[in-house]
C-alpha atoms as a PDB file:
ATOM      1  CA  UNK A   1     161.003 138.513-125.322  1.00  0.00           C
ATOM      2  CA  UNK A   2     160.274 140.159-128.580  1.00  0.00           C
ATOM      3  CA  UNK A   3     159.710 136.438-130.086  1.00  0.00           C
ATOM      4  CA  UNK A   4     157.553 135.099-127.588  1.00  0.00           C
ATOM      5  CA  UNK A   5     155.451 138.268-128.092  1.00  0.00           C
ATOM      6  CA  UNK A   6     155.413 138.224-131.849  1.00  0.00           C
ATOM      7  CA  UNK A   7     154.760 134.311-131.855  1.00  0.00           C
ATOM      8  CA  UNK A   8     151.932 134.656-129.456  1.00  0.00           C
ATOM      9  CA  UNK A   9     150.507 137.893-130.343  1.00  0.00           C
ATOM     10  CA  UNK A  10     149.643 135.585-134.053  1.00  0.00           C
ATOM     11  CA  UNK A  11     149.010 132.303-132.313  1.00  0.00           C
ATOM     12  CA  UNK A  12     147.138 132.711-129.004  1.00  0.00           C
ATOM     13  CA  UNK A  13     143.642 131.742-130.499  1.00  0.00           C
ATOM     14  CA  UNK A  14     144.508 128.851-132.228  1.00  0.00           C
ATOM     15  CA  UNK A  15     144.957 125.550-131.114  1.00  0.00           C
ATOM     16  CA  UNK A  16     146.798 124.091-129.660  1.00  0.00           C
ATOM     17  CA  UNK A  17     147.910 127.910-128.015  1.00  0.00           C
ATOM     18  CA  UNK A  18     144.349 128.620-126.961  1.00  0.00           C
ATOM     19  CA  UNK A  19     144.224 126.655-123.820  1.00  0.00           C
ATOM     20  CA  UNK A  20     147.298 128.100-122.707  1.00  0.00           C
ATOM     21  CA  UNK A  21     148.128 130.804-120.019  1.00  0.00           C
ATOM     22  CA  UNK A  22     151.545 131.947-120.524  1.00  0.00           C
ATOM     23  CA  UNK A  23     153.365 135.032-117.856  1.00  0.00           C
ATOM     24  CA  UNK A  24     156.831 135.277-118.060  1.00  0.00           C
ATOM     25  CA  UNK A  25     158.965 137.414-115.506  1.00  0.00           C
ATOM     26  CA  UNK A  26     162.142 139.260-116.122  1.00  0.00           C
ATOM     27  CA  UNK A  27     164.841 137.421-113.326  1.00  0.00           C
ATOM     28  CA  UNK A  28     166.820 139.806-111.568  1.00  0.00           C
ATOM     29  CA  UNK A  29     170.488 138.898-111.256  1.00  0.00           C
ATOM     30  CA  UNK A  30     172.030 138.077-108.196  1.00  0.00           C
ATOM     31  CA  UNK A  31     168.949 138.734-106.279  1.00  0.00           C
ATOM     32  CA  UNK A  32     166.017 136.252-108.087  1.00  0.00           C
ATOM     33  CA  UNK A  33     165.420 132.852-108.628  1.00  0.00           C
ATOM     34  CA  UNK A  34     169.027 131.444-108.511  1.00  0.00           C
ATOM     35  CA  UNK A  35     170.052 127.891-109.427  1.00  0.00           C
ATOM     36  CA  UNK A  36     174.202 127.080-106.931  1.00  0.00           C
ATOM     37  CA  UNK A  37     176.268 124.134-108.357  1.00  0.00           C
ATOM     38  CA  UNK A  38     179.935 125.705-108.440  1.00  0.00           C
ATOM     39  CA  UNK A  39     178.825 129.721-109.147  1.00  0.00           C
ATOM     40  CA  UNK A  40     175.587 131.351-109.021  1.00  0.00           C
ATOM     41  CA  UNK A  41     173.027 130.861-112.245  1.00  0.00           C
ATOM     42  CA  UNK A  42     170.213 133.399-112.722  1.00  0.00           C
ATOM     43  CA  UNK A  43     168.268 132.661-115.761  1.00  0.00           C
ATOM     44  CA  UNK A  44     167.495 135.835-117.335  1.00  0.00           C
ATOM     45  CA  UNK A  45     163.726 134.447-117.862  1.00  0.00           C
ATOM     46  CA  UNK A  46     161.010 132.289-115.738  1.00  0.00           C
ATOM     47  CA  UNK A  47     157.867 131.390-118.363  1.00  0.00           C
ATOM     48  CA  UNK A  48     154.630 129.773-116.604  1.00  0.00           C
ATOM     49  CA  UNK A  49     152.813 127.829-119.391  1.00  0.00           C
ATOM     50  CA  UNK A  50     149.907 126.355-118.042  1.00  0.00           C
ATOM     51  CA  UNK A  51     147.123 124.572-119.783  1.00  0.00           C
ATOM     52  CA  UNK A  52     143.418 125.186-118.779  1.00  0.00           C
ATOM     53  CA  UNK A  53     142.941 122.194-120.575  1.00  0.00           C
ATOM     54  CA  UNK A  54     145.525 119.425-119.263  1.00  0.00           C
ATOM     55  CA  UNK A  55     145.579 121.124-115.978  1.00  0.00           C
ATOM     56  CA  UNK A  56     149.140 121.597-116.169  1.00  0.00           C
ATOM     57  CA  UNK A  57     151.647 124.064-115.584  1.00  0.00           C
ATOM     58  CA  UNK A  58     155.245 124.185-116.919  1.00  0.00           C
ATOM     59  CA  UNK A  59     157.893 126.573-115.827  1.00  0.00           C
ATOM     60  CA  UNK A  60     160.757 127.331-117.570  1.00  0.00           C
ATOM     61  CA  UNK A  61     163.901 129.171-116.764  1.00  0.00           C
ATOM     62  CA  UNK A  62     165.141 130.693-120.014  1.00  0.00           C
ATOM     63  CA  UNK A  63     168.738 131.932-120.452  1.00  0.00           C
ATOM     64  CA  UNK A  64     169.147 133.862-123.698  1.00  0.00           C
ATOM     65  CA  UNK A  65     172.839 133.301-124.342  1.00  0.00           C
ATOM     66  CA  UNK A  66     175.277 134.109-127.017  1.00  0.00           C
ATOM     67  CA  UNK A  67     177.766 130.465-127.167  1.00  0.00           C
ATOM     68  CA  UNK A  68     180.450 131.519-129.110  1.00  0.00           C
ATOM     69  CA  UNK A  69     182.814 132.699-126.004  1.00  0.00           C
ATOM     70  CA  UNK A  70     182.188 129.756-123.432  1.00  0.00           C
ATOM     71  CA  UNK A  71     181.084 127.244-125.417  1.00  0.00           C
ATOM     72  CA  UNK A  72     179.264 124.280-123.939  1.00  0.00           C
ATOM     73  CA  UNK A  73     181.924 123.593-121.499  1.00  0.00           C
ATOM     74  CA  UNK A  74     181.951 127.344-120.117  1.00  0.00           C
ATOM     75  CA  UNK A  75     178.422 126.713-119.782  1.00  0.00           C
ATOM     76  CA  UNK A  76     178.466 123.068-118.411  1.00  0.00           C
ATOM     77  CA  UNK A  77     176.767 124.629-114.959  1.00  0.00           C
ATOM     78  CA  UNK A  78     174.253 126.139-116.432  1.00  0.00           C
ATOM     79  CA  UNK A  79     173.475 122.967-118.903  1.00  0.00           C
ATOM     80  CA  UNK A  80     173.483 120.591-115.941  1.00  0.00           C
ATOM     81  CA  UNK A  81     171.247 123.152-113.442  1.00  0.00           C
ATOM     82  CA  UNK A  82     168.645 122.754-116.055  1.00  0.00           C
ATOM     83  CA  UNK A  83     169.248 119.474-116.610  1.00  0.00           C
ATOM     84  CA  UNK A  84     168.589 118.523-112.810  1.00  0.00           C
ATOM     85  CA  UNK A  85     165.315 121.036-113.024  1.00  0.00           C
ATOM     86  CA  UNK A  86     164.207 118.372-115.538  1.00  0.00           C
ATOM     87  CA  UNK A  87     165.217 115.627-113.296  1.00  0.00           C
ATOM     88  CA  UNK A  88     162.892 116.847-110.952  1.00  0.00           C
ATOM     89  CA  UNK A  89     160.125 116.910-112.491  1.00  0.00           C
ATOM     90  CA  UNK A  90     159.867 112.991-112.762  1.00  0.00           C
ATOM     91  CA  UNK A  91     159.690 113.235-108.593  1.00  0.00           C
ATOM     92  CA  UNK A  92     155.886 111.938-107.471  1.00  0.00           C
ATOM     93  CA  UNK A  93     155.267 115.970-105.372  1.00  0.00           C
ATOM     94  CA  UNK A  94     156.101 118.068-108.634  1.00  0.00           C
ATOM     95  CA  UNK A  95     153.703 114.730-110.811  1.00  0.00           C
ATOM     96  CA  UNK A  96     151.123 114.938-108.204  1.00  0.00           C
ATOM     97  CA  UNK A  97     150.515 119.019-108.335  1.00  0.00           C
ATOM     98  CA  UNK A  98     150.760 118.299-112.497  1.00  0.00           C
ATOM     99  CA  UNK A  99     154.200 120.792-112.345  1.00  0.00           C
ATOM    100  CA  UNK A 100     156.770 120.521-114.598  1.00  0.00           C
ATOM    101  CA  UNK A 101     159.950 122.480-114.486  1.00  0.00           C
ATOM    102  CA  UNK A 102     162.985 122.840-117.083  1.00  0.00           C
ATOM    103  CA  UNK A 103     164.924 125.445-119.357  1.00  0.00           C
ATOM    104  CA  UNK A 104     166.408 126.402-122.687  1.00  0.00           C
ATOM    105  CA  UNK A 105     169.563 127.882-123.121  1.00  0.00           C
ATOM    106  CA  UNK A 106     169.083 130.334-126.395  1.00  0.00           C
ATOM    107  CA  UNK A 107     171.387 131.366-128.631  1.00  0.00           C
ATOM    108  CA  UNK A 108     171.889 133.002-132.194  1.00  0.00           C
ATOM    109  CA  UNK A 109     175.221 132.060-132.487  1.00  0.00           C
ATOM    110  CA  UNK A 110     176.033 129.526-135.608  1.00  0.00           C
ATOM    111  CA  UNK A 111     176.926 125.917-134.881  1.00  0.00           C
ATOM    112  CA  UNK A 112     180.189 125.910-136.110  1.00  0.00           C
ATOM    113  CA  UNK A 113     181.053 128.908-134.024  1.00  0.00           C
ATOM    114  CA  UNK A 114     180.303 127.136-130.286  1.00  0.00           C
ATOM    115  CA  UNK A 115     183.211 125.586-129.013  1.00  0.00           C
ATOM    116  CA  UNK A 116     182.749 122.100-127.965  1.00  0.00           C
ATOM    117  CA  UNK A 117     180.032 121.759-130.718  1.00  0.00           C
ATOM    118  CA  UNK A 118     182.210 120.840-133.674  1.00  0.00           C
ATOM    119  CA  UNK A 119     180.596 117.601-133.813  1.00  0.00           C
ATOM    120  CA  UNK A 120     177.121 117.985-133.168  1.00  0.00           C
ATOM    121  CA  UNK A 121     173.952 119.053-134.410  1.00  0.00           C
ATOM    122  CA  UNK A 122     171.266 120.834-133.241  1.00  0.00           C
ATOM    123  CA  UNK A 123     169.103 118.192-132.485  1.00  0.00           C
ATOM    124  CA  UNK A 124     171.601 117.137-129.947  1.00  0.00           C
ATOM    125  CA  UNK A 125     172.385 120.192-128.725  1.00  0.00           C
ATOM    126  CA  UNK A 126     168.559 120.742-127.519  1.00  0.00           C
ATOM    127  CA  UNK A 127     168.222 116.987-126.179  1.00  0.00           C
ATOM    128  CA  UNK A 128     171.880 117.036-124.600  1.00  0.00           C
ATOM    129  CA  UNK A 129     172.285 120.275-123.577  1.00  0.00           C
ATOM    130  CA  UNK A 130     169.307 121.826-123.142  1.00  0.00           C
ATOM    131  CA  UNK A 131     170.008 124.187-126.069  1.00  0.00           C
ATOM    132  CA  UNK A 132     168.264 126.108-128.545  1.00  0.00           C
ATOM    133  CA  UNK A 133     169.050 128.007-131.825  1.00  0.00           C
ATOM    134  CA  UNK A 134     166.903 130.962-131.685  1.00  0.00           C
ATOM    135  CA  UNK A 135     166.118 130.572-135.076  1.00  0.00           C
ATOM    136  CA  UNK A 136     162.464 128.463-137.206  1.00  0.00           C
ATOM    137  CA  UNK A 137     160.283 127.308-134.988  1.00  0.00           C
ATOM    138  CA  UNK A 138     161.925 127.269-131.791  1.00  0.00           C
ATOM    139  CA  UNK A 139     159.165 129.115-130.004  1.00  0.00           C
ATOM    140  CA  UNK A 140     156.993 126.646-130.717  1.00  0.00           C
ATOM    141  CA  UNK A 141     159.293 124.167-129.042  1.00  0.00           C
ATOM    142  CA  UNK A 142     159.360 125.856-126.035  1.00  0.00           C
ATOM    143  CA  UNK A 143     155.202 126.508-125.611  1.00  0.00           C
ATOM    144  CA  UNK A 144     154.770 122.993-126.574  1.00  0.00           C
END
């Protein structure tokens, strides 16, 4: 939350951040928005980007997660709920009302320290998995 703050509180006026209306809500666990495959998933965030200008809105379900413990594969739930979010969003209601929907997993946890990720890259990780290293410009990747 912190970054999103810092990042917009120096980019909101300039393009292409200016058009943008961005709310995010804190989930509650157990009791929010919750995504059911094999357990429960309650992404700790929900961030509404719209633009004024493409008449858009995005949400995203953001789950700020340290990898080094489960890995991808302890994670493969979550990675596939927001996966299937994405999915979604190709369906002619959610391209009609201009709604797109997807997530991030976040983490600051080093590469070589995520099981199952011995062999990757970042770059993969955020096209694959729906992972992101909460590190450069990664808030830009998310409000664009």
């Amino acid at each position: 939350m912190r970054d999103l703050r810092d990042f917009w509180n120096d980019h909101y006026a300039v393009d292409p951040y200016r058009n943008l209306e961005v709310f995010l809500l804190r989930n509650l666990p157990r009791i929010g928005v919750g995504f059911f495959r094999r357990s429960g998933f309650y992404p700790d965030f929900i961030l509404w980007i719209t633009s004024r200008v493409a008449e858009r809105t995005r949400v995203l379900f953001i789950e700020p997660h340290g990898l080094h413990h489960g890995g991808l594969g302890g994670n493969q739930d979550k990675i596939e709920a927001l996966k299937e979010l994405q999915a979604v969003s190709e369906e002619a209601p959610f391209q009609n009302k201009k709604i797109s929907l997807g997530g991030y997993l976040l983490t600051d946890t080093e590469l070589k320290e995520i099981p199952g990720a011995e062999d990757k890259d970042w770059a993969t990780l955020e096209r694959d998995y729906r992972v992101l290293h909460q590190e450069g410009a990664y808030m830009q990747k998310i409000l664009t």
